[in-house]
Protein backbone atom coordinates (compact mmCIF):
# COMPACT_ATOMS: atom_id res chain seq x y z
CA UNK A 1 19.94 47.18 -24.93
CA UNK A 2 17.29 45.68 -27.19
CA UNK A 3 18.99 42.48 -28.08
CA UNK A 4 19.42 41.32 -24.19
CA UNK A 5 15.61 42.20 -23.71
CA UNK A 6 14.60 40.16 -26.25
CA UNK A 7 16.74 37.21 -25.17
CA UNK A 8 15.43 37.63 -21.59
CA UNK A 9 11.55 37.85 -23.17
CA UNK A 10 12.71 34.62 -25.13
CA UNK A 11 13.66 32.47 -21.90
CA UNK A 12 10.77 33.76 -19.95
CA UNK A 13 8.68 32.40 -22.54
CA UNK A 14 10.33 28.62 -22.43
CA UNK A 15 10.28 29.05 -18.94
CA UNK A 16 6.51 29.70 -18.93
CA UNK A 17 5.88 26.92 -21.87
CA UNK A 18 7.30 23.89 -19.43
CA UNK A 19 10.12 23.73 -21.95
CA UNK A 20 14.09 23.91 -21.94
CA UNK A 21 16.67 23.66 -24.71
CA UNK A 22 19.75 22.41 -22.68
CA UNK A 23 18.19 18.51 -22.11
CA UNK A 24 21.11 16.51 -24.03
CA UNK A 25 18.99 13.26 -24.48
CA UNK A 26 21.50 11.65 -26.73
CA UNK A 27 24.43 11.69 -23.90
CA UNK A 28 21.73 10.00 -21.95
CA UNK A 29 20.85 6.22 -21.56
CA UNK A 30 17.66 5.44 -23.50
CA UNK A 31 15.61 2.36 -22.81
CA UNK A 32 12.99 1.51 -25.19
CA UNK A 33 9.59 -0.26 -23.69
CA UNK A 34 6.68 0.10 -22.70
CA UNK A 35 6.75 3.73 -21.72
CA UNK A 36 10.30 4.84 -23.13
CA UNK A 37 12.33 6.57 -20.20
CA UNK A 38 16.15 8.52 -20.21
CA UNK A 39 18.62 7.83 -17.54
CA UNK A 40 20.98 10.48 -16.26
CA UNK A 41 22.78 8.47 -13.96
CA UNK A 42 25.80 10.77 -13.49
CA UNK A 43 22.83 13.64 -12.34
CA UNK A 44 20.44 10.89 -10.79
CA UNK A 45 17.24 11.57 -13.19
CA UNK A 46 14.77 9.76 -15.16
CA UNK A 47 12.85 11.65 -17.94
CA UNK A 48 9.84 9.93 -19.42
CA UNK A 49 8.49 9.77 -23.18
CA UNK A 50 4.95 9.78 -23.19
CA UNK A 51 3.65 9.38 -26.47
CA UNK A 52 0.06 8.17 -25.76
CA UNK A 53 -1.92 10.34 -24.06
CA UNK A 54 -5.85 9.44 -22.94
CA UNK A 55 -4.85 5.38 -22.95
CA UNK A 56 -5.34 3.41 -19.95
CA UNK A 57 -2.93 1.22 -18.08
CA UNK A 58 -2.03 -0.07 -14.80
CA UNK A 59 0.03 1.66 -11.95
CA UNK A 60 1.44 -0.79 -9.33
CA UNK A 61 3.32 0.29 -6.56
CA UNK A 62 5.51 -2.31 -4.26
CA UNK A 63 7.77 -2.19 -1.37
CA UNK A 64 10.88 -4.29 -2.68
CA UNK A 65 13.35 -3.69 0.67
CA UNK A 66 10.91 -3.46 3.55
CA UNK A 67 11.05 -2.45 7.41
CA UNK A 68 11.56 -5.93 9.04
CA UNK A 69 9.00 -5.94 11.63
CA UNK A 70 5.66 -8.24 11.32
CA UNK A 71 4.27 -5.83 13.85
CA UNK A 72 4.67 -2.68 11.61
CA UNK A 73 3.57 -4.69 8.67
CA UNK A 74 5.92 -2.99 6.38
CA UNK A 75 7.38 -6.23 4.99
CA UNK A 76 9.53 -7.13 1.94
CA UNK A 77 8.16 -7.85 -1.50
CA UNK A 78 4.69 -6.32 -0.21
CA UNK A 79 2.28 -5.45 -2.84
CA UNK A 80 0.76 -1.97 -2.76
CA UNK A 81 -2.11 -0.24 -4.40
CA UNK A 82 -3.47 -1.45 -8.38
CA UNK A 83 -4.85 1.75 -10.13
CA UNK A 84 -6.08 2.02 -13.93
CA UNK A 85 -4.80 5.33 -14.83
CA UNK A 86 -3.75 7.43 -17.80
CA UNK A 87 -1.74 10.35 -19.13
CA UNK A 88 -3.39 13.79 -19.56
CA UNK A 89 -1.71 17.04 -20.87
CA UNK A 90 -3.09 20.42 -19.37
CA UNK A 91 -0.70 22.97 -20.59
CA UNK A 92 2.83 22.15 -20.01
CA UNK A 93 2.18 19.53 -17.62
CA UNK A 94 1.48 15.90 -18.41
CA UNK A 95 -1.56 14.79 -15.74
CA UNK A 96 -1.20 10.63 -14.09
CA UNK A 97 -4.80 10.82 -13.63
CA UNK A 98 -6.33 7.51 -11.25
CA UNK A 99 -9.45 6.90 -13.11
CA UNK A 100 -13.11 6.25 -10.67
CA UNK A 101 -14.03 3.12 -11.17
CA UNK A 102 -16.31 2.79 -8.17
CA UNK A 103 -19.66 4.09 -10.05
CA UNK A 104 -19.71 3.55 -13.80
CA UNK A 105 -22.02 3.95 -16.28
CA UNK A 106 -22.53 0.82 -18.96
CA UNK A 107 -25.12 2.60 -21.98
CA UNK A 108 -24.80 4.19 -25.48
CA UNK A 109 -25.49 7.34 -24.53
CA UNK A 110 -22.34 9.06 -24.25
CA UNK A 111 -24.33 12.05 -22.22
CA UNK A 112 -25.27 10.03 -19.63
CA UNK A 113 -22.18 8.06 -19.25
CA UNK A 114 -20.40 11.44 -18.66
CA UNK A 115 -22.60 12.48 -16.46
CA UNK A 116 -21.83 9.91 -14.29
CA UNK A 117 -17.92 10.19 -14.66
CA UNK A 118 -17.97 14.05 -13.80
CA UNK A 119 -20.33 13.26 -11.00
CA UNK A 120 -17.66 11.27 -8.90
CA UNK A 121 -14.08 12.47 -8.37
CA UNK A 122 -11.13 11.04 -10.03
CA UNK A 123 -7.84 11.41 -8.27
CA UNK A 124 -4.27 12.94 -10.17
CA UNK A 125 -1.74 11.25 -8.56
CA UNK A 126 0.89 13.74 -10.37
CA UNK A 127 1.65 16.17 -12.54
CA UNK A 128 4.62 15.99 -14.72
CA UNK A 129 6.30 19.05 -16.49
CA UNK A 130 6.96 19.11 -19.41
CA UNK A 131 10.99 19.97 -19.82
CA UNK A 132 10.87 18.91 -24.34
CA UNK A 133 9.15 18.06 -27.13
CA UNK A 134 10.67 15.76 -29.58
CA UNK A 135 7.84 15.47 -32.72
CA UNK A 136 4.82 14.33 -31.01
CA UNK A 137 6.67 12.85 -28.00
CA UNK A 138 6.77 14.80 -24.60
CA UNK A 139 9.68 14.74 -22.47
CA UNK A 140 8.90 14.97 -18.63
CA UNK A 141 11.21 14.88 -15.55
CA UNK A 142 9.92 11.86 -13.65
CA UNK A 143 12.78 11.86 -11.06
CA UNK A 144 10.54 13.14 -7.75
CA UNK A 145 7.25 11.11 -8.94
CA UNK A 146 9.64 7.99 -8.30
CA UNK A 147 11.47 9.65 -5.17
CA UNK A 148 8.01 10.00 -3.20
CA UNK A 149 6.39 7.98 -0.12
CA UNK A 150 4.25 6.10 -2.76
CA UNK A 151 3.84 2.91 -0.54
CA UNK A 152 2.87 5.08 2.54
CA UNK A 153 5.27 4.02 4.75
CA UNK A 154 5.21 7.60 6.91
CA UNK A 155 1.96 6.61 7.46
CA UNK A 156 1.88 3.41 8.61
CA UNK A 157 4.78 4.07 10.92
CA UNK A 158 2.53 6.74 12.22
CA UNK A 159 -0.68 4.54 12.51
CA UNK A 160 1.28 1.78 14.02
CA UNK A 161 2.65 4.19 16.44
CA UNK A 162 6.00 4.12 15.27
CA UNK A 163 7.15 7.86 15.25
CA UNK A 164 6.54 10.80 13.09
CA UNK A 165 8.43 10.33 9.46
CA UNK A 166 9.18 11.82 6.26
CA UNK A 167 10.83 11.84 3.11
CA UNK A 168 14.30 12.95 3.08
CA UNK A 169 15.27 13.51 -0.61
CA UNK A 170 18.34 14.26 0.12
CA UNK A 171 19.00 10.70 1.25
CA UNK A 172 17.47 9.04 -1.37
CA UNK A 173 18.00 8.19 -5.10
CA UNK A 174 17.03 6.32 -8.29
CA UNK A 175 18.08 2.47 -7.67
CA UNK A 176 19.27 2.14 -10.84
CA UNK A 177 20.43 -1.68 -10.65
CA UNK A 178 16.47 -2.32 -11.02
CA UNK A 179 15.22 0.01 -13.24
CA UNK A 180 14.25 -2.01 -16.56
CA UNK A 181 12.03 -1.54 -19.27
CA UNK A 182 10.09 -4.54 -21.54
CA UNK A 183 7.14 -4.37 -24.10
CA UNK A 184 4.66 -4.61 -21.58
CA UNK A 185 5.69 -3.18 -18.34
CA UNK A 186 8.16 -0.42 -16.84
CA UNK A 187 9.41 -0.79 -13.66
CA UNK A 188 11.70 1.99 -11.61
CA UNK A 189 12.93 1.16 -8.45
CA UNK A 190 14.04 3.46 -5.88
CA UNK A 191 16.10 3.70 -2.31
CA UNK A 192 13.63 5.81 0.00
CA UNK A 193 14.74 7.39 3.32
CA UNK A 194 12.12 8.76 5.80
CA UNK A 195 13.44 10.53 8.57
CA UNK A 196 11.91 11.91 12.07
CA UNK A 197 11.37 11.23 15.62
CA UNK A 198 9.35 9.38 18.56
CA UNK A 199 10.35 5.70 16.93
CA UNK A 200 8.91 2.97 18.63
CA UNK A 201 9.88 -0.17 20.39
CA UNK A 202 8.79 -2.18 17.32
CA UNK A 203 10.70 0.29 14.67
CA UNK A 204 13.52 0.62 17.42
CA UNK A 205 13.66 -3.11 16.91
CA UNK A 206 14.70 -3.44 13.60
CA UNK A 207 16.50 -0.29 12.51
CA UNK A 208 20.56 0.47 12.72
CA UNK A 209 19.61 3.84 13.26
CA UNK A 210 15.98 4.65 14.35
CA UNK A 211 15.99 8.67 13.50
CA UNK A 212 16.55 7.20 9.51
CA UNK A 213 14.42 4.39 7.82
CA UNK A 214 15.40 3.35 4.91
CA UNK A 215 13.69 0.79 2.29
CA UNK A 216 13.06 0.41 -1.48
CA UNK A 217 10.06 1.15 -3.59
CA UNK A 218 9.19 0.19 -7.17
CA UNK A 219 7.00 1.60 -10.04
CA UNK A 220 5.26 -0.55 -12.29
CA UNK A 221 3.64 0.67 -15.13
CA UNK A 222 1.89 -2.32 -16.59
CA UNK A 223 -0.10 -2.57 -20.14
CA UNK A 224 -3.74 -3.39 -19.46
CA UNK A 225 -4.48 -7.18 -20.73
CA UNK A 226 -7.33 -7.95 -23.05
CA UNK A 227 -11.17 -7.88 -21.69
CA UNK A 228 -12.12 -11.49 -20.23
CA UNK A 229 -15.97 -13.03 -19.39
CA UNK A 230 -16.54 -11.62 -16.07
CA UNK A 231 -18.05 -14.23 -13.25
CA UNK A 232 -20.38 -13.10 -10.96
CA UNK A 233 -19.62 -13.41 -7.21
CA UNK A 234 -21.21 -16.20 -5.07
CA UNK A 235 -20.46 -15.93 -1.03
CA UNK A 236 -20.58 -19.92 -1.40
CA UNK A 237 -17.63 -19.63 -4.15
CA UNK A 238 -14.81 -19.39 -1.60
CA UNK A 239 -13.60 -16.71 -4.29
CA UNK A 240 -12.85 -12.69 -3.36
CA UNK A 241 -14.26 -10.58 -5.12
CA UNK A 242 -14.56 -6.56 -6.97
CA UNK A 243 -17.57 -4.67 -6.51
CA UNK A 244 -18.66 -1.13 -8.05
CA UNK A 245 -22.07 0.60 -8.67
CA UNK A 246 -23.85 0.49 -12.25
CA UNK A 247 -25.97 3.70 -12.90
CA UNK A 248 -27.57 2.10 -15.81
CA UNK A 249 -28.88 -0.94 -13.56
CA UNK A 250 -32.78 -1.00 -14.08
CA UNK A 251 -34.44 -0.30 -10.68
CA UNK A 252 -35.60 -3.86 -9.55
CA UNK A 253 -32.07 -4.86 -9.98
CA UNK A 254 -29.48 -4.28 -7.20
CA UNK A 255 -27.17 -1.03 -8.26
CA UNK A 256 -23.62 -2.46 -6.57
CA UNK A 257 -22.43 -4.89 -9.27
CA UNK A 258 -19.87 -7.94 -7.89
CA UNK A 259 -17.54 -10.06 -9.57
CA UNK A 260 -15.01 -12.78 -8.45
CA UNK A 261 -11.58 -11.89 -8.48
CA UNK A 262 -9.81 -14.95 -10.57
CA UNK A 263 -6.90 -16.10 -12.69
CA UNK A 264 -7.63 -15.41 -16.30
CA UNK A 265 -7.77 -19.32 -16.97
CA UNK A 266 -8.92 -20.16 -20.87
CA UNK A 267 -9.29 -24.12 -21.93
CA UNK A 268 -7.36 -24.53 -24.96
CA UNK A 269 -10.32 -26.76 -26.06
CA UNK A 270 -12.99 -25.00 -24.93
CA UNK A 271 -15.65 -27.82 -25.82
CA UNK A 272 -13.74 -30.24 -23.98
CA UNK A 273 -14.87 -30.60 -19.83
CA UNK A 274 -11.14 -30.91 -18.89
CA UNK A 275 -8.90 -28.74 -21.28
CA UNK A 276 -5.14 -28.02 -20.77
CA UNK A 277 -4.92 -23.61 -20.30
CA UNK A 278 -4.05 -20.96 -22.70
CA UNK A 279 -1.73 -19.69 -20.17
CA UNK A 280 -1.10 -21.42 -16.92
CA UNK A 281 -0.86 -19.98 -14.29
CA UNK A 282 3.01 -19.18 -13.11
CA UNK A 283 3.96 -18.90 -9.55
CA UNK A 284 7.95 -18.17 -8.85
CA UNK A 285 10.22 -19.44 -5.51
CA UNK A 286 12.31 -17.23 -3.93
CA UNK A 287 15.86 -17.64 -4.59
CA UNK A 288 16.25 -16.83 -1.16
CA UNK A 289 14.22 -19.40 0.36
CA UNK A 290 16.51 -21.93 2.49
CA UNK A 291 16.02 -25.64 2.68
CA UNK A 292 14.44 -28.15 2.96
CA UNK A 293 11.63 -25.04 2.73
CA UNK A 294 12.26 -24.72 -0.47
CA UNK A 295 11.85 -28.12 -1.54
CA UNK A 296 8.79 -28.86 0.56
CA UNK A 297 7.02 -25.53 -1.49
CA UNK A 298 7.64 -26.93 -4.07
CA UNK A 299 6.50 -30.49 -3.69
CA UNK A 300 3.25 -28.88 -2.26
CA UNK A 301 2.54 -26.50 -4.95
CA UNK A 302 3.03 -29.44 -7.38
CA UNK A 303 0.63 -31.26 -5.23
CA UNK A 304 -1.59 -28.30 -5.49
CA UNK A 305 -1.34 -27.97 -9.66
């Protein structure tokens, strides 16, 4: 009877650790990039490999497939929050952690800078067990992180007046077609069904079946670019701009800090009063678009450049 007690002890153990044995990585797909990821296609998972723990980077969200309705405002290609964020192990569980940039803290002393950090919240947007460790690489089952509401579409149906919704995970899945992986980004894309009641005229509109909405979201995961000069915001710029508070600002000056928000544009010359760019600035053209609206974009963004 001792042996089978042990065993069971063992397994409780890995159980409580976050870890199992029986993930096969090699019969899985690997693809190398900017955060390394598995694919179980045959199961419908995605395991991450986080290797860098504490590092900032960028987490995009997007709605790729949208609703249909300029009403609803759920629309196709829409762009959805920007976060800086980073990785954070507590345990067996790897932390996404949405750093608070709001209120910030520019000085050498590292005292007072923390002292403003733990003063205002951060935000974990999830927490990722840990299912292996391979060396210093940890293994984590990403598949509901990806599966989730992340562009808020229950909630803008619900604002708009649209019905009551909400994820149905069994109706949705990895989109596997568009999950890639490249130096500097990661993107996952996934098919997202809500499901629920009380749809409205607008939703009623443009959906086969009203009780089911179903669109497609994608994860970006994007390396943060090098530090540029910052500009500081004019109202008679015509420019956007960012805005936090600076604890460190002496107290004639005004504590809410603003910048423009620009295209990092760098003369190749920078002497010169007219240089050619570093890096130009890129915009792309549907494929989809139809003529002659195609053409006439691009005649007036030529016009523009």
């Amino acid at each position: 009877m001792k042996k089978p007690l042990y065993l069971l002890s063992f397994l409780m153990l890995l159980s409580f650790l976050g870890f199992s044995q029986n993930l096969d990585l090699n019969k899985m797909s690997k693809k190398d990039g900017f955060v390394p990821f598995y694919l179980d296609e045959e199961k419908g998972k995605i395991y991450l490999e986080i290797s860098s723990l504490d590092k900032e980077f960028l987490y995009v969200n997007a709605l790729t497939a949208g609703v249909g309705s300029n009403d609803i405002g759920l629309d196709r290609g829409q762009l959805g929050d920007d976060r800086v964020v980073e990785f954070r192990r507590t345990g067996s569980k790897i932390l996404l952690v949405h750093k608070n940039y709001g209120f910030r803290a520019y000085t050498d002393n590292p005292y007072e800078a923390k002292s403003i950090q733990d003063a205002f919240a951060e935000s974990v947007l999830w927490g990722f067990e840990i299912v292996q460790k391979e060396g210093e690489k940890l293994i984590v089952d990403a598949t509901n992180f990806y599966l989730q509401d992340a562009h808020g579409v229950a909630e803008t149906l619900t604002r708009s007046r649209q019905g009551t919704y909400r994820v149905d995970a069994t109706r949705s899945g990895l989109y596997f077609q568009m999950i890639k992986n490249f130096p500097q980004n990661t993107e996952v894309e996934a098919t997202i069904t809500l499901t629920g009641t009380g749809a409205g005229g607008y939703l009623r509109s443009v959906t086969p079946t009203p009780e089911a909405v179903t669109v497609r979201m994608r994860h970006s995961f994007i390396a943060l670019p090098e530090l540029y000069a910052k500009r500081k915001f004019d109202p008679r710029a015509g420019f956007f701009f960012i805005s936090y508070q600076d604890y460190t600002t002496p107290i004639d000056e005004p504590l809410v800090k603003r910048f423009i928000s620009r295209h990092r544009l760098e003369k190749k010359d920078p002497v010169a009063a007219v240089s050619e760019v570093v890096e130009p600035i890129v915009y792309y053209l549907d494929r989809g678009t139809p003529e002659p609206v195609a053409s006439a974009l691009i005649e007036g963004g030529n016009w523009w450049a």
